[in-house]
Protein backbone atom coordinates (compact mmCIF):
# COMPACT_ATOMS: atom_id res chain seq x y z
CA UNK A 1 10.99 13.49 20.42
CA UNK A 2 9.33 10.34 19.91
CA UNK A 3 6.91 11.85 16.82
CA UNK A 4 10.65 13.29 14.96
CA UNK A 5 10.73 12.29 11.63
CA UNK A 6 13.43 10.26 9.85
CA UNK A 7 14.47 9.31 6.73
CA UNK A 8 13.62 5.61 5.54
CA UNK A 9 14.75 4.15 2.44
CA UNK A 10 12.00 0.98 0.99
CA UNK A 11 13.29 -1.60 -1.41
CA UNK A 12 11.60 -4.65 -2.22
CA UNK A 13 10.96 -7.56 -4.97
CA UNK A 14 7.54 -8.80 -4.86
CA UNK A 15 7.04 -11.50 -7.71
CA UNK A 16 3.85 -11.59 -8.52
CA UNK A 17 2.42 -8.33 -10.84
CA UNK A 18 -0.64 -7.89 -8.45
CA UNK A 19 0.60 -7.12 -5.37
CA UNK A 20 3.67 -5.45 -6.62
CA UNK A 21 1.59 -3.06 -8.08
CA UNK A 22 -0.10 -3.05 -4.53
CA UNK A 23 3.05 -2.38 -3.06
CA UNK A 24 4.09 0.30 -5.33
CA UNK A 25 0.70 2.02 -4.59
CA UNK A 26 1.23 1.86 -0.89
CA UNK A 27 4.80 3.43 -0.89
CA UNK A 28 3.46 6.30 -3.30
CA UNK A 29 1.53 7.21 -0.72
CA UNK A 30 4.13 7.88 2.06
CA UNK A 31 7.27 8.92 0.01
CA UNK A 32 9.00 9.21 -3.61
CA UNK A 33 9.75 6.98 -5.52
CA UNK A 34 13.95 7.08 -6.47
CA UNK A 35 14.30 3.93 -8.59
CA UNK A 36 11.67 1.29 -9.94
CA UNK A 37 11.94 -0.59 -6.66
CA UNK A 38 13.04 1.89 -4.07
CA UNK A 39 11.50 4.57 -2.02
CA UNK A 40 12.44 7.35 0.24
CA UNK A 41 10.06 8.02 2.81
CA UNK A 42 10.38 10.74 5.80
CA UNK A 43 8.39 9.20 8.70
CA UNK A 44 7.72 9.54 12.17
CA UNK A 45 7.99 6.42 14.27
CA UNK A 46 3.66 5.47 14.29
CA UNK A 47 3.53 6.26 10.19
CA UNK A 48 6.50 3.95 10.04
CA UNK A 49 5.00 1.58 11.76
CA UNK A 50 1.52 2.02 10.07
CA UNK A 51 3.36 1.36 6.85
CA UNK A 52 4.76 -1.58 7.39
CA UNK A 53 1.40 -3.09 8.99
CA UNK A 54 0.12 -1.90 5.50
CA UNK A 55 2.85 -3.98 3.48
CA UNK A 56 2.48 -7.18 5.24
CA UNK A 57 -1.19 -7.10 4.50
CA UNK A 58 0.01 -7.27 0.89
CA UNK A 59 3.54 -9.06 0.88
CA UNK A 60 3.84 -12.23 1.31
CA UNK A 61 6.41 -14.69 2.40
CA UNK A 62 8.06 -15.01 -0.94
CA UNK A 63 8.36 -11.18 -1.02
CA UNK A 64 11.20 -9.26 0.00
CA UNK A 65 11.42 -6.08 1.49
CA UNK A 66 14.60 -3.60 3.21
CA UNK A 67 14.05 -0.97 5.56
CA UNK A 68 16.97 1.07 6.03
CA UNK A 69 16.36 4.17 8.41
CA UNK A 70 18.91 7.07 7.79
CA UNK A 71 20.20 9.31 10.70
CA UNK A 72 20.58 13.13 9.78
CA UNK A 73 23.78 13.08 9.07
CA UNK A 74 23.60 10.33 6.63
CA UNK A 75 20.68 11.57 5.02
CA UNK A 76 22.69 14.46 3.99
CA UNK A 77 25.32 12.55 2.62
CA UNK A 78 23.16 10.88 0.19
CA UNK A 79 24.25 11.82 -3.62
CA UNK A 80 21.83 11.21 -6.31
CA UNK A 81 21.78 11.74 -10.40
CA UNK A 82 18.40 12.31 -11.85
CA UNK A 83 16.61 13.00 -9.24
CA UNK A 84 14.42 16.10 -9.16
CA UNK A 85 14.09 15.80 -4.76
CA UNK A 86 16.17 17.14 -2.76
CA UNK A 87 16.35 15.02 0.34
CA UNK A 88 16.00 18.11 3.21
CA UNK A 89 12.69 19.51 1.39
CA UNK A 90 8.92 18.66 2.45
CA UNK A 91 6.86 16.97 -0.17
CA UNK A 92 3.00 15.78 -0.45
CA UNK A 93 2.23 12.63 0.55
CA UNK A 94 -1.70 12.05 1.94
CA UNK A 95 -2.44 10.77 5.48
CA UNK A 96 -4.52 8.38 6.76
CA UNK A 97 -6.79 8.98 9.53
């Protein structure tokens, strides 16, 4: 249904130390972080959408930023190295109210 949650993958490049430590913060606190500059994140549509309300308060024009949403099937064809997550398991992230 319309609250189903789906796999998102986050990259971005923010150039200035500030807010990408801003940014970082903010994506810590919906998902895992897989690489320096990329999360996963396993959303329903509103957090989604609350997130990236969150990031453009930060971000600015100069900043770049990829959403890629994964469908289930995709999602488990995802192969990682050195990654301690698997992608079908829960894990703590805190919600806003």
């Amino acid at each position: 249904m319309g609250s189903e949650k789906r796999w998102y993958l986050f990259a971005y490049d923010v150039r200035e130390p500030k807010r990408l430590k801003s940014v970082s913060k903010i994506l810590e606190g919906y998902g895992i972080r897989v690489q320096y500059s990329l999360f996963r994140c396993r959303l329903t549509p509103r957090e989604l959408e609350r997130l990236r309300w969150e990031l453009s308060r930060v971000m600015l024009s100069e900043d770049a930023l990829m959403v890629v949403g994964l469908c289930s099937q995709c999602a488990d064809r995802v192969h990682t190295t050195g990654c301690s997550h698997a992608w079908d398991s829960e894990f703590s992230t805190f919600e806003i109210v």
